[in-house]
Every structure is written in structure tokens, then in C-alpha cells.
Protein backbone atom coordinates (compact mmCIF):
# COMPACT_ATOMS: atom_id res chain seq x y z
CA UNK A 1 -21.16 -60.51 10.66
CA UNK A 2 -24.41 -60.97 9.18
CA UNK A 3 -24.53 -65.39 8.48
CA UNK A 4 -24.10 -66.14 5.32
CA UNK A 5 -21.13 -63.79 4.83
CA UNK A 6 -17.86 -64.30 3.85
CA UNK A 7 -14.57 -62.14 3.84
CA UNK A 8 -12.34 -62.37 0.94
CA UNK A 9 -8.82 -61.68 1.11
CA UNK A 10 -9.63 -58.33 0.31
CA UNK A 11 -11.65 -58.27 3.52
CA UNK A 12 -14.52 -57.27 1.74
CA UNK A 13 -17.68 -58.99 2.58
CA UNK A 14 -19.36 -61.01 0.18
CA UNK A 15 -22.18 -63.55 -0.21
CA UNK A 16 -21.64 -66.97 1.04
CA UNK A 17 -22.42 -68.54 -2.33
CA UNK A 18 -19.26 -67.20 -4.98
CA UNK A 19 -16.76 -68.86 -2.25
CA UNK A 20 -13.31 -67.95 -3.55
CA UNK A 21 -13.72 -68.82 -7.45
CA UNK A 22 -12.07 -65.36 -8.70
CA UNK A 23 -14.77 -66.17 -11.86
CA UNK A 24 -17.57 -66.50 -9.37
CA UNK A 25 -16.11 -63.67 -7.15
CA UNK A 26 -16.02 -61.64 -10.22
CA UNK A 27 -20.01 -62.60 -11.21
CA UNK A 28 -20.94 -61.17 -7.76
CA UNK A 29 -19.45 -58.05 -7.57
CA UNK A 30 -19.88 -57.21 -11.50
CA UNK A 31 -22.94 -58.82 -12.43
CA UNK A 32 -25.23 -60.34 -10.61
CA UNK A 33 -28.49 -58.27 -8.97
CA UNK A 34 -27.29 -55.38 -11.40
CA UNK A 35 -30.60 -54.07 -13.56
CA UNK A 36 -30.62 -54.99 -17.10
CA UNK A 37 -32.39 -54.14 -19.75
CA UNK A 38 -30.94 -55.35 -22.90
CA UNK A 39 -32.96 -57.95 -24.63
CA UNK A 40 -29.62 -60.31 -25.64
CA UNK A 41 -28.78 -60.36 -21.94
CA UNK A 42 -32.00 -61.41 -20.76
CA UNK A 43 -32.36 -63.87 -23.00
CA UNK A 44 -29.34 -65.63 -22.20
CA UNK A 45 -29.78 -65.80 -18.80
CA UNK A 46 -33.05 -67.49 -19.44
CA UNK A 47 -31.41 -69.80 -21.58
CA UNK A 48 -28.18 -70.31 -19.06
CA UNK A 49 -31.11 -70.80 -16.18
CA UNK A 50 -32.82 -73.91 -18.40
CA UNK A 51 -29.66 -75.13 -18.62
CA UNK A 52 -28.24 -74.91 -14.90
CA UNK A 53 -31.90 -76.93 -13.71
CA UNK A 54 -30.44 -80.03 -11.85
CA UNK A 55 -26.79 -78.18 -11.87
CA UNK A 56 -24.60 -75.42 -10.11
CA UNK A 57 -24.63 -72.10 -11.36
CA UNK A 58 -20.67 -72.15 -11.35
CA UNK A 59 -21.01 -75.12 -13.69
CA UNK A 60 -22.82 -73.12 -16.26
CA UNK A 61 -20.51 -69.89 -15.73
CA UNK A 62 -17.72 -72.00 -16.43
CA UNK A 63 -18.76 -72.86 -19.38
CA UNK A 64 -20.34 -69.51 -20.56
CA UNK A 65 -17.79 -68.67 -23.02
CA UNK A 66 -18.67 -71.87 -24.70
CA UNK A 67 -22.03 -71.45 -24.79
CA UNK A 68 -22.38 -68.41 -26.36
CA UNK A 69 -19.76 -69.53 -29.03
CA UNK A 70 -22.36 -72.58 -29.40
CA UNK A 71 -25.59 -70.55 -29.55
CA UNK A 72 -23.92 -67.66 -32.11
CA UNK A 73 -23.88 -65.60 -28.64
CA UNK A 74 -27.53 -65.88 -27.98
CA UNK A 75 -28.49 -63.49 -30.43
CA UNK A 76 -32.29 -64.75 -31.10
CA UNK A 77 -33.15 -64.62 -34.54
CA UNK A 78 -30.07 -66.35 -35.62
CA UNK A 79 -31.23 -69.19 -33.06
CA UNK A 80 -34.28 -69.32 -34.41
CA UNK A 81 -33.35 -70.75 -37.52
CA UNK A 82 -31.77 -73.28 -36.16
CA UNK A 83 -32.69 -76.86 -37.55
CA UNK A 84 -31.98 -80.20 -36.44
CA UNK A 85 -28.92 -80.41 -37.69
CA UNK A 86 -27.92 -77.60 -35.52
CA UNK A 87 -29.63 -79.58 -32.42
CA UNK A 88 -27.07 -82.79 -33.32
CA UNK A 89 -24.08 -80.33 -33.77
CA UNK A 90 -25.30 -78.74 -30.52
CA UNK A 91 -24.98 -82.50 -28.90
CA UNK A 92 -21.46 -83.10 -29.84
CA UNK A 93 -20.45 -80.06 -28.48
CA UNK A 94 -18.54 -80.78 -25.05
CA UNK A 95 -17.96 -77.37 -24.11
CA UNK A 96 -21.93 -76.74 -23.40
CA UNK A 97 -24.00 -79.10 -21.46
CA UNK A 98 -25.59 -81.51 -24.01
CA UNK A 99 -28.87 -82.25 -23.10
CA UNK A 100 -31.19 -83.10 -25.97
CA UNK A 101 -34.59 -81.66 -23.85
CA UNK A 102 -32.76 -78.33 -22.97
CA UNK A 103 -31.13 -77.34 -26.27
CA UNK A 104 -34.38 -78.14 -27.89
CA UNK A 105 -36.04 -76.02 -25.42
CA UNK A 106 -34.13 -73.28 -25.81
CA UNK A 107 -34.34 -72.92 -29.52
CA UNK A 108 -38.10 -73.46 -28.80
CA UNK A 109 -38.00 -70.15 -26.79
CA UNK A 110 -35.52 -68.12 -29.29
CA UNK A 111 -39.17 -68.51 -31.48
CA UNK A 112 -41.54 -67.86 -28.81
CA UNK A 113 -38.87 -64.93 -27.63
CA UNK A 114 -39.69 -63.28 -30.92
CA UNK A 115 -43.25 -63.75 -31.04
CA UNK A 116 -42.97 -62.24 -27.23
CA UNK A 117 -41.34 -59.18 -28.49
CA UNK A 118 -43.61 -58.88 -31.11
CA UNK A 119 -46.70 -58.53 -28.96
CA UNK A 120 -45.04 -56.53 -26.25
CA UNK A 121 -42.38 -54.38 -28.06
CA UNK A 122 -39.60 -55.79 -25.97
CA UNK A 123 -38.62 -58.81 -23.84
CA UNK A 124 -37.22 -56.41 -21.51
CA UNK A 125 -40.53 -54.66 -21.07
CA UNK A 126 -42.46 -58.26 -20.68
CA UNK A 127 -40.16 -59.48 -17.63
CA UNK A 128 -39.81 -55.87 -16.01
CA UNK A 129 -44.12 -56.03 -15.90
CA UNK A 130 -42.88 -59.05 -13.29
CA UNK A 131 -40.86 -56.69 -10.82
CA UNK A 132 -42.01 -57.45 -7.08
CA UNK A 133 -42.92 -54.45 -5.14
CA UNK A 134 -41.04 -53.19 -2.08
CA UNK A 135 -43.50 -54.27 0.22
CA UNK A 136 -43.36 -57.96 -0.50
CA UNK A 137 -39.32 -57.85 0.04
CA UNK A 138 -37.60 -59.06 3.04
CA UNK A 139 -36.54 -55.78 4.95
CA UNK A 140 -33.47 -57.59 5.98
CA UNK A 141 -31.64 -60.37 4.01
CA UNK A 142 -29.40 -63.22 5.65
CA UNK A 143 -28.79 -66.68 4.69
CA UNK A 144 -32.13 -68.26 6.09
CA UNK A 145 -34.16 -65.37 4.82
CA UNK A 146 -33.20 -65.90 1.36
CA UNK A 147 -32.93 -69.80 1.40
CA UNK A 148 -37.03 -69.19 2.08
CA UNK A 149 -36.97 -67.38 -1.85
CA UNK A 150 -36.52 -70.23 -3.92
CA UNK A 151 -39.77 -69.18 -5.48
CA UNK A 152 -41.86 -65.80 -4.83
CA UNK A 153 -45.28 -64.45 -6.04
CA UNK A 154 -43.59 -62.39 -8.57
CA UNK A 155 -41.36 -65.37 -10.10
CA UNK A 156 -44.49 -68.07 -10.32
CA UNK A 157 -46.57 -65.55 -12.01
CA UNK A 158 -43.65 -64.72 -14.58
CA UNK A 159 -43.27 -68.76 -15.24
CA UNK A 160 -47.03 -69.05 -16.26
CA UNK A 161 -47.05 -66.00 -17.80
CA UNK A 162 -44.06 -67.14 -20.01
CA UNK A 163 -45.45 -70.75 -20.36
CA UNK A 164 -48.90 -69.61 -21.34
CA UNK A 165 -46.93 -67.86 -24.25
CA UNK A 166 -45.00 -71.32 -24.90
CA UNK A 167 -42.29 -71.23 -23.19
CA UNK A 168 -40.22 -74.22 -21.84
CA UNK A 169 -37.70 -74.87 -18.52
CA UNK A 170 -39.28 -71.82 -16.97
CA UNK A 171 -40.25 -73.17 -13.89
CA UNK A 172 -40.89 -70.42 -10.86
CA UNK A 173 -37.22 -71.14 -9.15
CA UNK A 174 -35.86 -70.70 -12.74
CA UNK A 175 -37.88 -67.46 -13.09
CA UNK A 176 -36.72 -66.85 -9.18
CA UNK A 177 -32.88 -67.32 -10.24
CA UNK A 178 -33.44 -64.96 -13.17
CA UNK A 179 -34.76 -61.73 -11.29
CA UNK A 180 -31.78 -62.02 -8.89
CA UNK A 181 -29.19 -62.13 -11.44
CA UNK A 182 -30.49 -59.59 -13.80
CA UNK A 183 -31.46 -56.96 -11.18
CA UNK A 184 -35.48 -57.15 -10.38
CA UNK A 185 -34.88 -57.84 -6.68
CA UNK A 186 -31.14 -57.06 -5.13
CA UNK A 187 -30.54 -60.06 -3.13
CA UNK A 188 -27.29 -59.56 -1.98
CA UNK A 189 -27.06 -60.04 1.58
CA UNK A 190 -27.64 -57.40 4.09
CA UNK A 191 -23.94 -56.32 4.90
CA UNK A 192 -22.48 -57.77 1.36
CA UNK A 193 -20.11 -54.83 0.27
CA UNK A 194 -22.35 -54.23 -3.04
CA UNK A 195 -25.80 -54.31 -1.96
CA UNK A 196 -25.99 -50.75 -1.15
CA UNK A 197 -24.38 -49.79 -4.51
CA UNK A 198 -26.77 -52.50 -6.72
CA UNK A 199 -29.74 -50.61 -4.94
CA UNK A 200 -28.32 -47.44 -6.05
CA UNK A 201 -28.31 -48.46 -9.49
CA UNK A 202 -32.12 -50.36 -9.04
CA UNK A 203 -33.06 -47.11 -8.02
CA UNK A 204 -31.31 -44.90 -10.91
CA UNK A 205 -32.74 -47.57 -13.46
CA UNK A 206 -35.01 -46.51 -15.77
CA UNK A 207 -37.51 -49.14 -16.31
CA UNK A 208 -38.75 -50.09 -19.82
């Protein structure tokens, strides 16, 4: 078996990294490396990323749920009128992770977001102009191969690109983290039982 992969009771073979979490198990086969396109979605998982930076991913997807009830499900222009009272109701909150610098920094971006969409016609559009070609992809993907993709070409140019348009916590490994899970490189493991079906759908997707 390819290293890095793990067989579930199911005896399907999975990335290493969702363990046996039915919730993370669940985010591996359903969501993440799938193509999306939907504005709400994206910006989430920008948000989520901001605030996972010094965390686990499986600490933020616990909590989830709570974030979205927190952030009036990430819909931007709602978040974008938030005030500071909304930043001190955010910091009692102990369902979310309350850290001052990150929930100001992603209210920050719920403005910038809109300003982005403005310009460009669609967040979606912007981040999908970031989309690595084949040739710079790893032709085969095990556990060493993609601890070397913290950070790519593709994800430090989407990080300045976003910060030069005033963007905060959108470092290139947070850019990196984002393509994975919302489908602009499939980095499932070679040999994970959904990589061939996640390229299927990269290749079906119709890009904005």
C-alpha cells in the first residue's frame, strides 16, 4: 500500500490524515479536493483556514457548526457590517476560536471579499485564475511527496495576489490548504479510494 494510507473498517483506503474521526472520515470522502465554485463556500474556507493557523484542521471542523452560527453562516455582506460590538460578542463566544487578530481579520476580508467581487465579477473566478497547471503536479502522490507541498508556486502567488488587494491570514500554506480542500489540485493520495473519482469531477468542472 502506497505510505501514507490507511484502511478503514470498511477496507477502503484512505489518506493518512482523517484517522478514524467518522467527522473527519466523512470530510475526506465528501468534501475535501472536490471543485467548488460557489462564492459562500470559498469564502468560508478562507475564513476556517485564518482560523486553523497555529491549529488542527479537525479542531476547526469540530467546531464548524459553531462557526457558521457565529458568522450568520459566512454569508459576506451580512459580515461586513459587522461592528465592534459584534467583534466583543464574537470573543465571548466559546464555540468558535476567540482570537481577537483572526475575527478581526476575517471581517476585514468579508469587505475586501466584496470589493474583490466587484472588480472581478466573482470570488470564484479570482481564486480559479490561481489553478496550477498539470505539469507542475506531482505525477504520483504519497506521504513524502505531499509533505514537500506545504506551499507551491500557484498558492504564494494567490497569497500576494489576495494581500495586495488587502487581505489578511492569507499566508501561501493558508492559500496551499485552501486549493486542496476546495478542489484546485486533487491531493488525495495515489491509491486513496476517491482520488480517481475527485479527478473525474476536476475534469467535468466547468471553470468560472
Amino acid at each position: 500500500m502506497n505510505e501514507g494510507l490507511l484502511s478503514g473498517e470498511d477496507r477502503l483506503a484512505r489518506c493518512w490524515w482523517c484517522g478514524s474521526s467518522p467527522l473527519y472520515v466523512d470530510y475526506h470522502d465528501e468534501e475535501w479536493g472536490r471543485p467548488v465554485d460557489d462564492d459562500r463556500r470559498l469564502f468560508e474556507k478562507l475564513c476556517l483556514e485564518a482560523f486553523q493557523s497555529g491549529l488542527s484542521w479537525n479542531t476547526i471542523l469540530v467546531k464548524r457548526e459553531n462557526f457558521r452560527a457565529a458568522f450568520d453562516n459566512f454569508e459576506l455582506r451580512e459580515m461586513a457590517r459587522y461592528d465592534g460590538g459584534q467583534v466583543e460578542r464574537l470573543l465571548g463566544d466559546a464555540g468558535i476560536v476567540r482570537h481577537r487578530g483572526k475575527i478581526e481579520a476575517v471581517l476585514h476580508n468579508a469587505q475586501a471579499a466584496l470589493e474583490l467581487i466587484a472588480a472581478e465579477g466573482s470570488l470564484a473566478k479570482f481564486v480559479w485564475g490561481f489553478e496550477p497547471p498539470a505539469a507542475e503536479r506531482p505525477k504520483r502522490l504519497d506521504r513524502p511527496t505531499l509533505g514537500g507541498l506545504g506551499k507551491t508556486p500557484a498558492s504564494t502567488a494567490l497569497a500576494k495576489a489576495l494581500k495586495n488587494r488587502g487581505w489578511k491570514f492569507v499566508g501561501p500554506t493558508t492559500a496551499y490548504a485552501f486549493m486542496q480542500s476546495m478542489g484546485l489540485v486533487n491531493d488525495h493520495l495515489t491509491g486513496c479510494h476517491v482520488r480517481a473519482e475527485i479527478e473525474a469531477e476536476r475534469t467535468d468542472f466547468v471553470r468560472p
